[in-house]
N, C-alpha and C. Protein backbone atom coordinates (compact mmCIF):
# COMPACT_ATOMS: atom_id res chain seq x y z
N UNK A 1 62.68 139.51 76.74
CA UNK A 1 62.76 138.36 77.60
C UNK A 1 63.58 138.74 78.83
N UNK A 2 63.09 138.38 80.01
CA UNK A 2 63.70 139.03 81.54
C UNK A 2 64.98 137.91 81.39
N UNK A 3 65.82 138.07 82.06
CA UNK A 3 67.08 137.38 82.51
C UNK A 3 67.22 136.48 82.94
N UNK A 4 66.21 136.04 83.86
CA UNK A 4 65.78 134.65 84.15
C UNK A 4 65.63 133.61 83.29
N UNK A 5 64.88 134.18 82.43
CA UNK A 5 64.46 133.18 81.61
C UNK A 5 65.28 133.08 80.07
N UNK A 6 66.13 133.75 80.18
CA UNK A 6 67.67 133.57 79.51
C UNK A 6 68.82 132.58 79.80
N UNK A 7 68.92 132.58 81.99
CA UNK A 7 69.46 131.69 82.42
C UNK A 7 68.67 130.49 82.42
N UNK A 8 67.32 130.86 82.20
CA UNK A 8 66.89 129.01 82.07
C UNK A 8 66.93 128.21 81.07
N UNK A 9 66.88 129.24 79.65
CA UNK A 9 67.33 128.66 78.53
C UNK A 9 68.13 128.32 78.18
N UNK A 10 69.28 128.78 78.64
CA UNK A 10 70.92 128.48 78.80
C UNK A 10 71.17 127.26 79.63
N UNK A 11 70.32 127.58 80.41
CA UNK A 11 71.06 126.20 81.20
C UNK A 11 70.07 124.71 80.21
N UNK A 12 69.34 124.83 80.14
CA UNK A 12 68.43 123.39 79.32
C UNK A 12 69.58 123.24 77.74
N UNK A 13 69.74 124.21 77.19
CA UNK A 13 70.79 123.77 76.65
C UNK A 13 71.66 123.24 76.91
N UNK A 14 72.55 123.79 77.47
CA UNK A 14 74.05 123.24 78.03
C UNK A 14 72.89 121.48 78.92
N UNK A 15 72.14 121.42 79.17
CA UNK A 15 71.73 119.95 79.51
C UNK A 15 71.87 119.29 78.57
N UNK A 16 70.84 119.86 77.56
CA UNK A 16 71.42 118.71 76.54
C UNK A 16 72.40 118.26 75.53
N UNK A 17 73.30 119.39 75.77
CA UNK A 17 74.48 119.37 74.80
C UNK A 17 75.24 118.05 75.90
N UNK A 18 75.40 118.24 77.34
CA UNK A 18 75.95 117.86 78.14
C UNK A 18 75.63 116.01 78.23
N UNK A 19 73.68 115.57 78.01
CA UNK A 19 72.98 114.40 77.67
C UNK A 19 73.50 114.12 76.21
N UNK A 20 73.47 114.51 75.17
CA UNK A 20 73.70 114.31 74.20
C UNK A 20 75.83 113.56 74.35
N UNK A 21 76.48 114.51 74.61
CA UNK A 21 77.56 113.88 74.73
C UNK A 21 77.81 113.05 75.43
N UNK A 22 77.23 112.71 76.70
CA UNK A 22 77.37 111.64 77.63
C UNK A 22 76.66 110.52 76.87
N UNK A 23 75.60 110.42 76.17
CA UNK A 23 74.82 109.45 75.10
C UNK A 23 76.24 108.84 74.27
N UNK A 24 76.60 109.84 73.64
CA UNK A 24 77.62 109.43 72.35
C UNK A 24 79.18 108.45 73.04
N UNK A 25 79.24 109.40 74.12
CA UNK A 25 80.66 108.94 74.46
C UNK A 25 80.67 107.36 75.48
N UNK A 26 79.55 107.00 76.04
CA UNK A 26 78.92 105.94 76.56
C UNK A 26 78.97 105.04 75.22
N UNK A 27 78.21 105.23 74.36
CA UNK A 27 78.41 103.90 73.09
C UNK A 27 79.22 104.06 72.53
N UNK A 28 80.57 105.04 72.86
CA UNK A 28 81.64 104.77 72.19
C UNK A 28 82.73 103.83 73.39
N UNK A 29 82.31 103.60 74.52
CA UNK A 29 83.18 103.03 75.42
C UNK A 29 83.84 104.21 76.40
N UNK A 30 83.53 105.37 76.31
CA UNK A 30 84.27 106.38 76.86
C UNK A 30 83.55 106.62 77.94
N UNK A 31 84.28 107.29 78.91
CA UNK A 31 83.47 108.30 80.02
C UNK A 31 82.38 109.39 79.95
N UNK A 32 81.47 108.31 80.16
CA UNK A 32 80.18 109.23 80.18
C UNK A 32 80.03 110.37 81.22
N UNK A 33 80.53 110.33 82.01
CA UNK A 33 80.65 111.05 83.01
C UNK A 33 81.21 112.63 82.66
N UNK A 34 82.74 112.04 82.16
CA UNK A 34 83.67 113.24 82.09
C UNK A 34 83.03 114.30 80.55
N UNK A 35 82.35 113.70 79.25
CA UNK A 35 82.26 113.85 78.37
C UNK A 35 80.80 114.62 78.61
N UNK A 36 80.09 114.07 79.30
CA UNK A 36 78.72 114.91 79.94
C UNK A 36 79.53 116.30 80.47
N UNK A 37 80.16 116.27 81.32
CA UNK A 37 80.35 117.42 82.16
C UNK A 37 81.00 118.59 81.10
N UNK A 38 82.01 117.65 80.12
CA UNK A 38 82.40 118.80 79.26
C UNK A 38 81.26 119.17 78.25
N UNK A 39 80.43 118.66 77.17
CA UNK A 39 79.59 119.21 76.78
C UNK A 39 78.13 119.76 77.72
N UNK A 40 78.66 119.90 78.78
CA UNK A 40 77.38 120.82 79.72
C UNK A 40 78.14 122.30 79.67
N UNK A 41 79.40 121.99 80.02
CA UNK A 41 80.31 123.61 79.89
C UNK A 41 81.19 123.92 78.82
N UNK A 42 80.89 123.13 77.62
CA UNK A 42 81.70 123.90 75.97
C UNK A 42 80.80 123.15 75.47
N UNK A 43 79.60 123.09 75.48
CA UNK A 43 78.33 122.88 74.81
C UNK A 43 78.72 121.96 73.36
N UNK A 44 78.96 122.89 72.07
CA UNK A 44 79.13 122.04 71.03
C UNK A 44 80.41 121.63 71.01
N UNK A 45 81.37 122.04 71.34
CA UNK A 45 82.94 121.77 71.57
C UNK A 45 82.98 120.39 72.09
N UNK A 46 82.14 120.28 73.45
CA UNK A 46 82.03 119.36 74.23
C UNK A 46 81.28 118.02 73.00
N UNK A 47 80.37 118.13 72.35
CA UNK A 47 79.59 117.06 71.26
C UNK A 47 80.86 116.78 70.32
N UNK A 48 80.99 117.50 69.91
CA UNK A 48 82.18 117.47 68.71
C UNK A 48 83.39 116.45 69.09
N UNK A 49 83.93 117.08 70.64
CA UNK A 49 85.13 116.20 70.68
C UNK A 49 84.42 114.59 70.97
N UNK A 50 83.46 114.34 71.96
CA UNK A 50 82.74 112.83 72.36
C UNK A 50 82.55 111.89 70.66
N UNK A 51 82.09 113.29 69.81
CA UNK A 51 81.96 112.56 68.26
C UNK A 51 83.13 112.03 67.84
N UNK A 52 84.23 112.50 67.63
CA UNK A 52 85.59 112.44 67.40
C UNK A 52 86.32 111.87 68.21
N UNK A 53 86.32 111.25 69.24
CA UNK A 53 87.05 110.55 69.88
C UNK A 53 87.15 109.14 69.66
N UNK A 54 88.50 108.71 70.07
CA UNK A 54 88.96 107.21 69.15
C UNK A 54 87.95 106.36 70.46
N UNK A 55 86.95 105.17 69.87
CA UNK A 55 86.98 104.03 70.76
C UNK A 55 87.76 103.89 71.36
N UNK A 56 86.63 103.60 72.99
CA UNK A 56 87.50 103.15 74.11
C UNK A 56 88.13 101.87 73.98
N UNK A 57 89.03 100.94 74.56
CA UNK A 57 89.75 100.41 75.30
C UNK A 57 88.82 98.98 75.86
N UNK A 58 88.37 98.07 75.61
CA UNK A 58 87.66 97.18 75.98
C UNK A 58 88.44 96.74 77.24
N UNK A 59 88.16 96.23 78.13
CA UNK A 59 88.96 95.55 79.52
C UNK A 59 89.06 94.05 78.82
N UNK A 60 90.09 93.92 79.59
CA UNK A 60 91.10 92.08 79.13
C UNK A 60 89.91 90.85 79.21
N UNK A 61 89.48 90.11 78.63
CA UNK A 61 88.52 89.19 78.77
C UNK A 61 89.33 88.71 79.99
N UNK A 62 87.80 88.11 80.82
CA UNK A 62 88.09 86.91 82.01
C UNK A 62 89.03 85.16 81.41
N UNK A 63 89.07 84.96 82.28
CA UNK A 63 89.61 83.69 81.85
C UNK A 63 88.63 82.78 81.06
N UNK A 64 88.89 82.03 80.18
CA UNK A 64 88.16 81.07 79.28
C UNK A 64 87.23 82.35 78.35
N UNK A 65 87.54 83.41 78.38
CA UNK A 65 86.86 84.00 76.85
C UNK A 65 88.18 84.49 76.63
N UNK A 66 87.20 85.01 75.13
CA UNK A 66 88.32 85.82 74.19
C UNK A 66 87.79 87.28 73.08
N UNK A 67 88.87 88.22 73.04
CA UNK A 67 88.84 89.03 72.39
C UNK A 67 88.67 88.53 70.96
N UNK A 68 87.05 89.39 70.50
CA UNK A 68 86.19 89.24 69.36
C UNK A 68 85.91 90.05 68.51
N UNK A 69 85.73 90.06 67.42
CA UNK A 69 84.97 90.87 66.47
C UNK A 69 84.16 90.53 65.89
N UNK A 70 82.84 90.72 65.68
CA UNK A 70 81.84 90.46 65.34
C UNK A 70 81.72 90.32 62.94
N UNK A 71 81.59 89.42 62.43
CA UNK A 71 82.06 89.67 61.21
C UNK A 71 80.76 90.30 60.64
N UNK A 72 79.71 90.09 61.30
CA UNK A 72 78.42 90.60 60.57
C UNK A 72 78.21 92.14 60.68
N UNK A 73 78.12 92.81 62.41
CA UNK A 73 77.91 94.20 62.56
C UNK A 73 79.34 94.69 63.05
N UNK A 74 80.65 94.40 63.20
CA UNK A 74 81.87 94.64 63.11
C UNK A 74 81.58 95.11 64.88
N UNK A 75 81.33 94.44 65.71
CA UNK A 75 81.14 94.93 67.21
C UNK A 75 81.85 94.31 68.11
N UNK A 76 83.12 94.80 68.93
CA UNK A 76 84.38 94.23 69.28
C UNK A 76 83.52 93.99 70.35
N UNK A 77 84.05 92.97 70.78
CA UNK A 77 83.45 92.60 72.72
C UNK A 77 84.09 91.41 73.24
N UNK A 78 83.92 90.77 74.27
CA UNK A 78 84.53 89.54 75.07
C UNK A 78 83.17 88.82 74.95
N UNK A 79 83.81 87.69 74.64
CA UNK A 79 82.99 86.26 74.60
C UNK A 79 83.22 85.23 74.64
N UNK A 80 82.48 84.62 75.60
CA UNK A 80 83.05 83.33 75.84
C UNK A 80 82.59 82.42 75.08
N UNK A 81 83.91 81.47 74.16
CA UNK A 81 83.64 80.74 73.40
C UNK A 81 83.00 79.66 73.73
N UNK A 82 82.59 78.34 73.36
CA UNK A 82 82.02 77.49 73.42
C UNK A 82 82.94 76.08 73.19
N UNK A 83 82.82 74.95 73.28
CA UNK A 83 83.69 73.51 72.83
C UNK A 83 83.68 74.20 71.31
N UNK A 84 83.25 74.30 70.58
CA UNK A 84 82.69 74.52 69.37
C UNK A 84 83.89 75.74 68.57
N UNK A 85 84.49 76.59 69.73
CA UNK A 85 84.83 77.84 69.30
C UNK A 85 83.84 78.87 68.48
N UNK A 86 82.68 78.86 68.95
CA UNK A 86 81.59 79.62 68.35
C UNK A 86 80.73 80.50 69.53
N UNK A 87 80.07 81.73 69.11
CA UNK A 87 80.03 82.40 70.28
C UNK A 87 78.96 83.13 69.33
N UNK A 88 77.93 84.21 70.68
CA UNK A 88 76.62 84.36 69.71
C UNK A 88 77.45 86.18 69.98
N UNK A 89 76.91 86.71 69.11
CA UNK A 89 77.16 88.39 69.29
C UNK A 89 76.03 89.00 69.88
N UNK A 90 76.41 89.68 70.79
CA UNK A 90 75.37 90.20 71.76
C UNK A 90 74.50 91.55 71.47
N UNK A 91 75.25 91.88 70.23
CA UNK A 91 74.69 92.88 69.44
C UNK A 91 73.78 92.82 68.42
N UNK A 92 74.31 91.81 67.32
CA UNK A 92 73.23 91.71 66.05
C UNK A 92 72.38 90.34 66.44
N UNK A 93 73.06 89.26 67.65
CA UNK A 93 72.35 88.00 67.55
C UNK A 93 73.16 86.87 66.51
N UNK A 94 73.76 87.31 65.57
CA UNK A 94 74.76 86.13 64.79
C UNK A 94 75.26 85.38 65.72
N UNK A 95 75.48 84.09 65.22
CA UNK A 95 75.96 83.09 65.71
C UNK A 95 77.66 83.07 64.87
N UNK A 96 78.54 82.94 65.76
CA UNK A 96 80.09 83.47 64.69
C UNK A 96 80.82 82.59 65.19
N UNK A 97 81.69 81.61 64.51
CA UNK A 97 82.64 80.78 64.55
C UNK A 97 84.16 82.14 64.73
N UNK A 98 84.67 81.94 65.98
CA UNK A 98 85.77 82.63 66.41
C UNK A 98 87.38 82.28 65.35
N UNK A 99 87.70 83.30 65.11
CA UNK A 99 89.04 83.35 64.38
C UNK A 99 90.11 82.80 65.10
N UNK A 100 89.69 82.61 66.53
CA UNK A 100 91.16 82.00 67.70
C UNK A 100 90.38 80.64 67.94
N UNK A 101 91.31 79.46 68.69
CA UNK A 101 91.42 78.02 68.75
C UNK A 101 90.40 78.51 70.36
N UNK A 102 89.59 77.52 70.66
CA UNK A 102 88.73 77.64 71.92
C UNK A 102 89.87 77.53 73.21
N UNK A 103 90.60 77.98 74.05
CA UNK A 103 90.82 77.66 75.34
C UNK A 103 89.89 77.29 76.64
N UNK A 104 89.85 76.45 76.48
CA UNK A 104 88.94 76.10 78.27
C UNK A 104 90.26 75.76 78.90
N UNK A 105 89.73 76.39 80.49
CA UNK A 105 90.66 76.30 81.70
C UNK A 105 89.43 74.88 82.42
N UNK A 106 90.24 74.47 83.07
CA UNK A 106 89.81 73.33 84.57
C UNK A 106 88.90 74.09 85.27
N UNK A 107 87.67 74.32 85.89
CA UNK A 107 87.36 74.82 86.32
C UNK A 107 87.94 74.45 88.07
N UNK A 108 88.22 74.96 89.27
CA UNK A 108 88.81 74.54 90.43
C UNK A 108 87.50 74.62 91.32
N UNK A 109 86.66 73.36 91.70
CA UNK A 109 85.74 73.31 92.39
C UNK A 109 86.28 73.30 93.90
């Protein structure tokens, strides 16, 4: 096999080691970005750590939602409750009565 086509095989790898970790580390909440770039240049090193890395960090709900956990598919997210304190999961579709008291703010027209 000529050399060329050594560097082309090399490089389609390192793509998808590089797609593959940016995949994983994206549905883990992480930087898809940074986690792509490292499994493009430490190939399985790069998969391994995106596998192993702790869940990201959800950002602070807006005002009038609240930090959730889903009791059916266990899927943390922000949701805004309802009068009801009930909120649908945007993941499995359950309908889930929230573990916290509903806060509504005034809205300021």
């Amino acid at each position: 096999m000529s050399l060329s086509g050594l560097v082309i095989i090399g490089f389609v790898v390192a793509s998808v080691f590089g797609l593959v970790s940016a995949i994983v580390a994206s549905e883990r909440g992480l930087s898809a970005m940074w986690y792509g770039y490292f499994g493009f240049f430490c190939g399985p090193i790069g998969l391994f750590a995106a596998v192993v890395a702790p869940y990201g960090v959800l950002p602070s709900p807006p005002r009038g939602w609240s930090r959730e956990q889903c009791v059916r598919c266990g899927e943390r997210q922000n949701a805004e409750l309802d009068e009801a304190a009930t909120y649908t999961c945007w993941r499995c579709g359950q309908h889930v009565k929230s573990s916290r008291m509903a806060v509504r703010t005034a809205s300021v027209s």
